[in-house]
Protein backbone atom coordinates (compact mmCIF):
# COMPACT_ATOMS: atom_id res chain seq x y z
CA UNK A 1 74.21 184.24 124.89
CA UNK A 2 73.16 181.86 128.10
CA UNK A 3 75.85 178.70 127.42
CA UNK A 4 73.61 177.21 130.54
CA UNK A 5 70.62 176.39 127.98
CA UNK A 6 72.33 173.78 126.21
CA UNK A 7 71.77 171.58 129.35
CA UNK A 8 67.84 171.85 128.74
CA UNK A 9 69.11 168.93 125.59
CA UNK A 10 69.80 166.50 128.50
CA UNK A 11 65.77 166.51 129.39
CA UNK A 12 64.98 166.21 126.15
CA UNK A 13 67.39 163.14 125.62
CA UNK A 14 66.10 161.56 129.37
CA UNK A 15 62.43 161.92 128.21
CA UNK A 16 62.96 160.33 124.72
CA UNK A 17 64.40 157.61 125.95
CA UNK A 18 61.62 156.65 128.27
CA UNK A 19 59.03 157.25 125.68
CA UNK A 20 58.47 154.35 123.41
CA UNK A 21 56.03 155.69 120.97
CA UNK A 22 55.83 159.64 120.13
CA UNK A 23 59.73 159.74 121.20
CA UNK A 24 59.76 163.98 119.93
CA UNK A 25 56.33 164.87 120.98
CA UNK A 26 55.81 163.38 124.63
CA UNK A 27 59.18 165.45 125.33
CA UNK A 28 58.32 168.25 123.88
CA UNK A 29 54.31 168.56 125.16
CA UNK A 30 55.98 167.72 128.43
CA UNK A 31 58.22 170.68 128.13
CA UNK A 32 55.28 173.27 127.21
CA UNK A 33 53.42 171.93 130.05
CA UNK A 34 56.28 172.45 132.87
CA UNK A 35 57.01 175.91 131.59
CA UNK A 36 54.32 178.19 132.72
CA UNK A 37 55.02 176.38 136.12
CA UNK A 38 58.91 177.07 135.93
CA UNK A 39 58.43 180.34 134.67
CA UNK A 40 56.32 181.24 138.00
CA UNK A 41 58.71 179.54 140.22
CA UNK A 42 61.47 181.18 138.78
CA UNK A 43 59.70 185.05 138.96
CA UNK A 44 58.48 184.28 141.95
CA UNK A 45 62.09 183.26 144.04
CA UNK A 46 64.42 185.27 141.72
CA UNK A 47 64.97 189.00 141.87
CA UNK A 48 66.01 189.62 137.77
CA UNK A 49 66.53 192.84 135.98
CA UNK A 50 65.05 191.03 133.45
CA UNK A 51 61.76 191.98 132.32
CA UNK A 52 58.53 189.21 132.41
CA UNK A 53 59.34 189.17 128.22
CA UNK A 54 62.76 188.16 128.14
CA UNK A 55 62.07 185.54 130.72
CA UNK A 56 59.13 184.17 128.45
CA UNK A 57 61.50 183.98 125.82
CA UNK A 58 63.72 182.21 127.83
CA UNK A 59 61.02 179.47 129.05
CA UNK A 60 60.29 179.32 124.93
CA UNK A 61 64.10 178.54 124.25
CA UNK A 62 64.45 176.00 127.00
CA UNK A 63 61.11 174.33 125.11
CA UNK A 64 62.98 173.79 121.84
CA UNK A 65 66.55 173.01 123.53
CA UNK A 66 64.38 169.98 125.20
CA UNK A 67 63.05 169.24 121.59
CA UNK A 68 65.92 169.56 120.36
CA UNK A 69 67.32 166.67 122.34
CA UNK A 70 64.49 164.57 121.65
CA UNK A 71 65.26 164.96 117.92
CA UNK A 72 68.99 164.74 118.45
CA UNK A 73 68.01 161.18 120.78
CA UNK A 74 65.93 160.02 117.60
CA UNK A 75 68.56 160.91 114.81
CA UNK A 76 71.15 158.90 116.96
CA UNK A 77 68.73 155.63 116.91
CA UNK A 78 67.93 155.84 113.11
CA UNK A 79 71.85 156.26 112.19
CA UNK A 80 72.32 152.67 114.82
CA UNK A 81 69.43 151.03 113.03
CA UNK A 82 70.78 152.18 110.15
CA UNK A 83 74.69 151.03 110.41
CA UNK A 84 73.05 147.35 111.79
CA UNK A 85 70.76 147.08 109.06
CA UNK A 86 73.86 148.20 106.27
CA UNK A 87 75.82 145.97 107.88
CA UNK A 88 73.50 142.90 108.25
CA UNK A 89 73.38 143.39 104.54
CA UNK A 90 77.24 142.59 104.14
């Protein structure tokens, strides 16, 4: 298990916040687009015992850890709207 991974959220969270409309879906087509270019970069400077598979799979998992932030940057602003809007009520 690659700990390092969970730092692809941070994107994610960056991207969504400087997205006004589409806040999961910029971030995330943003994400498939840079990975065929990370993936070259990275078999291109980095001797790996991995095989070109694994490191697909890899590029895949950094895609959803990005979305993943995205979503996790979106759940955060409906739960504020949320709370104001609950306690404007009061």
């Amino acid at each position: 298990m690659d700990l390092g991974m969970l730092f692809f959220i941070l994107p994610g969270i960056v991207a969504s916040v400087f997205c006004r409309n589409a806040r999961v879906v910029k971030p995330m087509l943003g994400a498939i687009l840079a990975s065929p270019l990370c993936l070259l970069l990275f078999l291109m400077w980095r001797e790996s015992e991995r095989s070109f598979w694994q490191e697909l799979a890899w590029t895949f998992g950094a895609v959803f850890w990005c979305t993943l932030g995205a979503l996790c940057y979106l759940l955060l602003l409906t739960l504020i709207k949320h709370y104001d809007a609950a306690k404007n009520r009061l």
